[in-house]
Protein backbone atom coordinates (compact mmCIF):
# COMPACT_ATOMS: atom_id res chain seq x y z
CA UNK A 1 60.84 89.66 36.54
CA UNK A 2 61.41 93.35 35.08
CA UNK A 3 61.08 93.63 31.45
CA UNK A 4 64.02 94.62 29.45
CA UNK A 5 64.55 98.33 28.39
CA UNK A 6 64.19 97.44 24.54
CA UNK A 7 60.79 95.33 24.77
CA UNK A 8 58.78 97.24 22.54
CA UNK A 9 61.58 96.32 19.82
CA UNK A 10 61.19 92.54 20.22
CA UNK A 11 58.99 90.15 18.37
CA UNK A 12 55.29 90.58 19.77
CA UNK A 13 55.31 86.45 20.73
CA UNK A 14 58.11 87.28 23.15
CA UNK A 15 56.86 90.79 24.30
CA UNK A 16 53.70 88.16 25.37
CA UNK A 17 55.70 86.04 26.76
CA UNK A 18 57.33 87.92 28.67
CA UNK A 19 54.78 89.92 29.78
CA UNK A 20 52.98 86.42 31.00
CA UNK A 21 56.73 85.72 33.00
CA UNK A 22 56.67 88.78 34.87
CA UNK A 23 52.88 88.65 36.12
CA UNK A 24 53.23 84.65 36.78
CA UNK A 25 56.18 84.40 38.81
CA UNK A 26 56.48 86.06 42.12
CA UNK A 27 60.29 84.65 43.13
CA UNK A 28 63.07 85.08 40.92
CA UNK A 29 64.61 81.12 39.64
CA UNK A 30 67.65 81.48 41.66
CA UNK A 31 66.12 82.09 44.62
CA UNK A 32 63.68 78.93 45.03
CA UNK A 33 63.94 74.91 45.34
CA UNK A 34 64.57 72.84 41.98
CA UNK A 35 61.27 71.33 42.77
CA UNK A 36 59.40 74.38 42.52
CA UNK A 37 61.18 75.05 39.51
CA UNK A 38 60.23 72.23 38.07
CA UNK A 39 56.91 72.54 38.79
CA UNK A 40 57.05 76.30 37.07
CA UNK A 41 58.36 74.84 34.02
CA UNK A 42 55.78 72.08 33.72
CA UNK A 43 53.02 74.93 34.58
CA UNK A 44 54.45 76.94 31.32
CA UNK A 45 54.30 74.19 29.43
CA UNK A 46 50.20 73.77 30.57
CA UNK A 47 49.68 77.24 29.68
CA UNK A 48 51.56 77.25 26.27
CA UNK A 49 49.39 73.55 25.58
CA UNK A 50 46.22 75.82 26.29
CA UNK A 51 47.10 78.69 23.68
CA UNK A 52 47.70 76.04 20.88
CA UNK A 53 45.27 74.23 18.37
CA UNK A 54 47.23 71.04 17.68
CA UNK A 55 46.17 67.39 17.69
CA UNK A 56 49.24 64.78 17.44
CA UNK A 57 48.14 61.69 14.98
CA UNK A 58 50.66 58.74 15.16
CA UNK A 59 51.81 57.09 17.85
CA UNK A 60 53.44 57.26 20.99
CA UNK A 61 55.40 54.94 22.46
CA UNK A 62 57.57 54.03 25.67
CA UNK A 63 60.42 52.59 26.65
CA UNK A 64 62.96 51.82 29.02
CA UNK A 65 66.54 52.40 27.71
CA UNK A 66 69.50 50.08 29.45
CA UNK A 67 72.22 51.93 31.12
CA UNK A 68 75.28 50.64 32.85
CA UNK A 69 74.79 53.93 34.73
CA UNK A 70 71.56 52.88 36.05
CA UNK A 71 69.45 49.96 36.89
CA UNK A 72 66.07 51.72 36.02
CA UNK A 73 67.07 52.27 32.52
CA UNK A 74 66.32 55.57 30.72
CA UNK A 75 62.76 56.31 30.27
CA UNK A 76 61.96 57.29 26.64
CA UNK A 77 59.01 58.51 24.66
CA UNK A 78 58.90 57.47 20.92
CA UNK A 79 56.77 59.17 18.25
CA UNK A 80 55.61 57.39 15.05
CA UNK A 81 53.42 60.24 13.58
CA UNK A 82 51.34 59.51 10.65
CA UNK A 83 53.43 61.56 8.53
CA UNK A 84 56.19 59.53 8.78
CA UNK A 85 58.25 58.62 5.89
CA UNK A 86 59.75 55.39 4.04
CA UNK A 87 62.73 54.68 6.35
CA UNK A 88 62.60 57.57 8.05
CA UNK A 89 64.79 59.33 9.79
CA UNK A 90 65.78 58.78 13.79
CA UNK A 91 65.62 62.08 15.83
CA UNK A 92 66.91 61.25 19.51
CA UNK A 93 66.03 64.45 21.22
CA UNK A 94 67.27 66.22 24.74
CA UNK A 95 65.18 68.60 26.75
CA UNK A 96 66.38 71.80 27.70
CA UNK A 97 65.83 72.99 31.90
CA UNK A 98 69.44 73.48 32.73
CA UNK A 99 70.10 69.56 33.41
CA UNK A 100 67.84 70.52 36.57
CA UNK A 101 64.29 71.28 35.02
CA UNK A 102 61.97 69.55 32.31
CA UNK A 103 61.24 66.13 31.14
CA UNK A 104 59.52 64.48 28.57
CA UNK A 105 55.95 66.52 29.42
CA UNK A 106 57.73 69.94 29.50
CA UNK A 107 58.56 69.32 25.70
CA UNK A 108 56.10 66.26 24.63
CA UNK A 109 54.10 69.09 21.99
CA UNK A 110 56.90 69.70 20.60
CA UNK A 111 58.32 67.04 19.80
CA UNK A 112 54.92 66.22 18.37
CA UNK A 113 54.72 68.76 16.29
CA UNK A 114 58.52 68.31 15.22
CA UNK A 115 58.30 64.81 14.48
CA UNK A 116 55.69 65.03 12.14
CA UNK A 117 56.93 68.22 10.26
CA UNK A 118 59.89 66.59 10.04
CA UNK A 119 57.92 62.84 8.73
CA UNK A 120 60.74 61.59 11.26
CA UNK A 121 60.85 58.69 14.04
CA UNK A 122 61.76 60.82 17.09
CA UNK A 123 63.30 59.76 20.75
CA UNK A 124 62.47 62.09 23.56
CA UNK A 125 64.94 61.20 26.41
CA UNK A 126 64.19 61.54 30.24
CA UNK A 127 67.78 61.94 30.96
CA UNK A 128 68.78 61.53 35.12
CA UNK A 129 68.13 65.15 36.52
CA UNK A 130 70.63 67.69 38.96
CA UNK A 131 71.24 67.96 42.20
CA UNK A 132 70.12 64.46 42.39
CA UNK A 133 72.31 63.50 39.51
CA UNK A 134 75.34 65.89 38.35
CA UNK A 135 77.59 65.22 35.69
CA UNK A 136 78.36 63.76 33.31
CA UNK A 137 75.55 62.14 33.94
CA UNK A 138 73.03 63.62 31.75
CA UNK A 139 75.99 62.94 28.93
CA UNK A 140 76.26 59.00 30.03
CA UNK A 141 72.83 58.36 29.63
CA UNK A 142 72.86 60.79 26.19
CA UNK A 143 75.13 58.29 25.14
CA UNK A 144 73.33 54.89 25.94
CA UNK A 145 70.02 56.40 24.24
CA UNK A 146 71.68 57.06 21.07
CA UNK A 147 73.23 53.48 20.91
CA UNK A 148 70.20 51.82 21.90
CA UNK A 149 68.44 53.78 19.07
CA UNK A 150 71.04 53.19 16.35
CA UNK A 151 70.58 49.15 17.41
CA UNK A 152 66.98 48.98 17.50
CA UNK A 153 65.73 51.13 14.51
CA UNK A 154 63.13 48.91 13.34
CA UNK A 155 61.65 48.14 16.85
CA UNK A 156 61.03 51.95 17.57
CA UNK A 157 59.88 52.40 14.08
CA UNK A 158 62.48 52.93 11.36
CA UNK A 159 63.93 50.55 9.10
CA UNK A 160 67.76 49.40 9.05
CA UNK A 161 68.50 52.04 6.37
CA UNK A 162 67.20 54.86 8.93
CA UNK A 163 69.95 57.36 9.52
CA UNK A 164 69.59 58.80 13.04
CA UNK A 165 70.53 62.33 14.32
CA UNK A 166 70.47 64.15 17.50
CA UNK A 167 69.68 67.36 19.07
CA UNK A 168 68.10 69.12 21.53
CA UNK A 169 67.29 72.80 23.01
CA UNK A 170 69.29 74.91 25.67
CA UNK A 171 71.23 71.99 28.22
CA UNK A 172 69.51 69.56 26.15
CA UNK A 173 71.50 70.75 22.88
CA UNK A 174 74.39 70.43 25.17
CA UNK A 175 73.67 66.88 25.91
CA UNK A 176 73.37 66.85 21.79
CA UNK A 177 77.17 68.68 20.98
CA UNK A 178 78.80 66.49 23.69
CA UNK A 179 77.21 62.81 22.57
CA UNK A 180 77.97 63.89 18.77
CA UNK A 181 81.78 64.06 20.30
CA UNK A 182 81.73 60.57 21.42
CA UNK A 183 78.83 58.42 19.01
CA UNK A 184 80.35 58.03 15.52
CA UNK A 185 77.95 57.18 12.53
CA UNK A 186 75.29 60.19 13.24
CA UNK A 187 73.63 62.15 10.48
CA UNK A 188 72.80 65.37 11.76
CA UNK A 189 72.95 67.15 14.99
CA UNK A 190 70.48 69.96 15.51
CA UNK A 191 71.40 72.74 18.19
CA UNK A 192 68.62 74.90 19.71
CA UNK A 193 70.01 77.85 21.40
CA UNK A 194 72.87 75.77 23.18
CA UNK A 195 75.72 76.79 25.54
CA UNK A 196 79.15 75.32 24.91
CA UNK A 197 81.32 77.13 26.94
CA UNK A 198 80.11 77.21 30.54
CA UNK A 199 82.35 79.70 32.02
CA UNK A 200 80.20 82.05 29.88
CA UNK A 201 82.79 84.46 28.24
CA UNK A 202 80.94 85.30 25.35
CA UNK A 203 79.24 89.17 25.14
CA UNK A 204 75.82 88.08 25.17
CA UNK A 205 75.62 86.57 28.47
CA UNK A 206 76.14 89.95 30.03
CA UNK A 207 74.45 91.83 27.08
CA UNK A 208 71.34 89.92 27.74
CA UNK A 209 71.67 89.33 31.17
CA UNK A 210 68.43 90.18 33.31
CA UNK A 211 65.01 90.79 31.82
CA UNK A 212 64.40 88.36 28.42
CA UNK A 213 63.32 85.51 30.41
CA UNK A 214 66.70 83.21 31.45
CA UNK A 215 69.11 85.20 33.22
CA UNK A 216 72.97 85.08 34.48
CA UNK A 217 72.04 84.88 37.79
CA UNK A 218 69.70 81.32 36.99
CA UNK A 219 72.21 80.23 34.56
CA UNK A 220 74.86 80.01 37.86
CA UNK A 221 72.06 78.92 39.65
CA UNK A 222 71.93 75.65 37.24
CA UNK A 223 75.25 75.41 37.27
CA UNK A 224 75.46 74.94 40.65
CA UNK A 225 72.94 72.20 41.00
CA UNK A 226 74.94 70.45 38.12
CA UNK A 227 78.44 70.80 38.79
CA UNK A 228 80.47 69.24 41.64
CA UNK A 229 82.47 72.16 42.37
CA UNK A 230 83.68 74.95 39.55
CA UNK A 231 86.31 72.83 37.89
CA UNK A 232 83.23 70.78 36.20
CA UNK A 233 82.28 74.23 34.25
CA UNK A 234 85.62 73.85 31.92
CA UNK A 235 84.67 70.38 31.43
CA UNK A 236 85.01 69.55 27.68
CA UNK A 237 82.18 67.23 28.43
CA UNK A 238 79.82 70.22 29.08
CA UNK A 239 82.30 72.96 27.59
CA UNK A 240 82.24 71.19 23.77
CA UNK A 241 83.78 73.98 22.45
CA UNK A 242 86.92 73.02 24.55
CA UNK A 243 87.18 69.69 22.52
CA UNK A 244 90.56 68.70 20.93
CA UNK A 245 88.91 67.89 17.58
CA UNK A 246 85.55 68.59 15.51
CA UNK A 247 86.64 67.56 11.57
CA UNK A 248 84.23 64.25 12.72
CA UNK A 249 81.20 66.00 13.42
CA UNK A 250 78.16 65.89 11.74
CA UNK A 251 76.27 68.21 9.70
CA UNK A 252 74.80 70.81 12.09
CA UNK A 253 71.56 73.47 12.11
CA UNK A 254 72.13 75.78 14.92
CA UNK A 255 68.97 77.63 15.68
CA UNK A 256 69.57 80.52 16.98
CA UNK A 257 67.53 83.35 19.42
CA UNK A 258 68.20 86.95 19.12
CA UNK A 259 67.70 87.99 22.51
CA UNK A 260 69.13 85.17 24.56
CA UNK A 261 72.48 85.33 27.17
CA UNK A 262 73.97 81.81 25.27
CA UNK A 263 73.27 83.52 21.76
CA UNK A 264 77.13 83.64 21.22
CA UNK A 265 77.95 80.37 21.71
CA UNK A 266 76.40 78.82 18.44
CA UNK A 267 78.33 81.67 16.04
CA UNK A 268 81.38 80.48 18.16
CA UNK A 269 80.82 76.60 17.69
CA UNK A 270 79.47 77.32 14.12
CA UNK A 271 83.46 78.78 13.59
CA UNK A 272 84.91 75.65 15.20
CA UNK A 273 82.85 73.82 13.15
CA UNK A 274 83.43 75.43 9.59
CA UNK A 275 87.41 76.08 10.47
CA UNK A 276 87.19 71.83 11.04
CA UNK A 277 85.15 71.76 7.69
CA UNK A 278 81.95 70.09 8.81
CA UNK A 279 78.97 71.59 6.63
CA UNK A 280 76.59 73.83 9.30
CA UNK A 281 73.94 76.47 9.17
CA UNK A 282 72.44 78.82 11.02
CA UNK A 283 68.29 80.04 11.57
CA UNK A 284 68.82 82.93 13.13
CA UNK A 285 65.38 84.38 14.33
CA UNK A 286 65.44 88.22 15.34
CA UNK A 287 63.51 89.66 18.18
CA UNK A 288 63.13 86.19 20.10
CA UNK A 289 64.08 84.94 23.68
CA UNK A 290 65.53 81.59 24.99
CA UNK A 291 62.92 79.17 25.73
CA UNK A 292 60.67 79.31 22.62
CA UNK A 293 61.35 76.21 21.21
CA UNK A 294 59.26 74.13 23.37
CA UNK A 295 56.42 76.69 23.76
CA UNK A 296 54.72 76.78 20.52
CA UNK A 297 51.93 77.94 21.95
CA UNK A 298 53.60 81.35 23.14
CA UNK A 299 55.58 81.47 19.76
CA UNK A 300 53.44 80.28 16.96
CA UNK A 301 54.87 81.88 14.17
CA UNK A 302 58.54 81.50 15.55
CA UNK A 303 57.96 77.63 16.23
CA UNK A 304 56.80 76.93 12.79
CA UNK A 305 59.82 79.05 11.40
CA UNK A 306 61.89 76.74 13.52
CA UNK A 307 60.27 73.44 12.86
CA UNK A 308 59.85 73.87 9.22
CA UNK A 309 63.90 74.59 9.20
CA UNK A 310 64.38 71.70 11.71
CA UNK A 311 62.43 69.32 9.16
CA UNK A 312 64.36 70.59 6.14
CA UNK A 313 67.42 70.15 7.55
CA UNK A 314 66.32 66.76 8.91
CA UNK A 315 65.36 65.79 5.28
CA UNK A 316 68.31 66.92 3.61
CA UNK A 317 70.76 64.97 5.34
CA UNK A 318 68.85 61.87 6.80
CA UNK A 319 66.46 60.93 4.15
């Protein structure tokens, strides 16, 4: 990967971490298997792991979720961390990995270190994964986590009084703005540098197109290993911003990453939002690339920005 022509300009955590993408990986996304992808994005997880002092205390938990969609059920991790407040509040969280990459390893630190910032009960989903599985259904099995969490608060944790809220980072925060469409009774919804249009019309895509870590060319990649043919892009399933209606939203943090091809989309959903009148914000964090929310080991001062904002906002309208 070439680095961008403005790289001296960006935050040093990203001028690191990009620096460590362009000596660690000889073949561009787009051109190799999803399993080999995959197994890059667990290896940058290892290596972020390895930069980070962090011990999780609390618990963690697993369970099977039941879907109508499948038989196996939904794996799920659950953290209790010893922070955790008086009826706390439910987090059911969706990895990012362009509905092709990730899983509950790729982003088990930080949920961690999320959940107890946040003093929160928190649901990291291993949603089915593209080609294997395209949509919608990393959506149908967004929705039959959320239930099962709103019905079994106590079991994984909370008390009946727990409010729970979703989110989730890149295709997982899409996962997030499409189940908030379809679950009422939700608290929050937390958006980490998430796509909602998927034909990709906004400046930024092309703006920030090659060299600051995802790039057009692997976002079409994705999208080809998650649609069934190009007519699944305008989807208002994966397209939320396409939705009829979004007065019955939630409140919503969008976190947002300077340098990053989908940075557009959250100041265009944040408009939808605030023309429908649903209360929003936005952390807006200057000089940083997609991907940094899971990698607090790359980012350290950006992730605790980030979390500490996450656990506010968390706190503020679930507690």
């Amino acid at each position: 990967m070439s680095l961008p022509p403005d790289f001296h300009s960006l935050h040093p955590e990203s001028q690191a971490f990009l620096k460590y993408l362009s000596e660690e990986s000889a073949s561009r996304q787009e051109e190799i298997t999803p399993e080999l992808a995959r197994e890059a994005a667990l290896a940058t997880t290892l290596e972020s792991d390895g930069r980070l002092d962090f011990e999780y205390q609390g618990e963690r938990r697993e369970y099977i979720v039941p879907s109508p969609h499948d038989s196996a059920g939904i794996p799920v991790w659950v953290y209790i961390p010893s922070t955790v407040a008086p009826h706390p509040a439910i987090f059911v969280y969706f990895h990012g990995g362009g509905f092709t990459v990730g899983n509950r390893v790729t982003h088990d630190t930080c949920c961690k270190m999320v959940a107890t910032e946040s003093k929160c009960v928190m649901v990291n989903v291993d949603y089915r994964l593209a080609p294997e599985h395209k949509l919608p259904a990393p959506m149908d099995d967004g929705i039959a986590a959320v239930r099962w969490a709103m019905d079994n608060k106590a079991l994984i944790g909370g008390s009946p009084s727990s409010k729970v809220g979703i989110g989730g980072d890149s295709a997982g925060g899409r996962i997030a703005s499409s189940v908030a469409h379809d679950v009422t009774g939700l608290a929050f919804q937390i958006l980490v540098y998430t796509c909602v249009d998927a034909t990709y019309p906004f400046p930024s895509s092309q703006l920030f197109a090659e060299g600051y870590g995802l790039t057009m060319a692997s976002m079409l990649w994705y999208a080809k290993q998650f649609t069934k043919d190009e007519s699944d892009r305008s989807d208002p399933r994966l397209s939320t911003i396409k939705r009829p209606r979004f007065g019955h939203l939630p409140p919503t943090l969008f976190v947002v990453a300077s340098h990053d091809p989908i940075r557009d989309d959250s100041a265009a959903y944040a408009s939808k939002l605030s023309e429908a009148g649903v209360k929003n914000e936005t952390l807006y964090l200057e000089g940083v690339v997609h991907t940094f929310f899971r990698l607090p080991g790359f980012f350290k001062e950006n992730c605790q920005k980030a979390y500490k904002k996450v656990a506010q906002f968390i706190q503020e309208n679930a507690q």
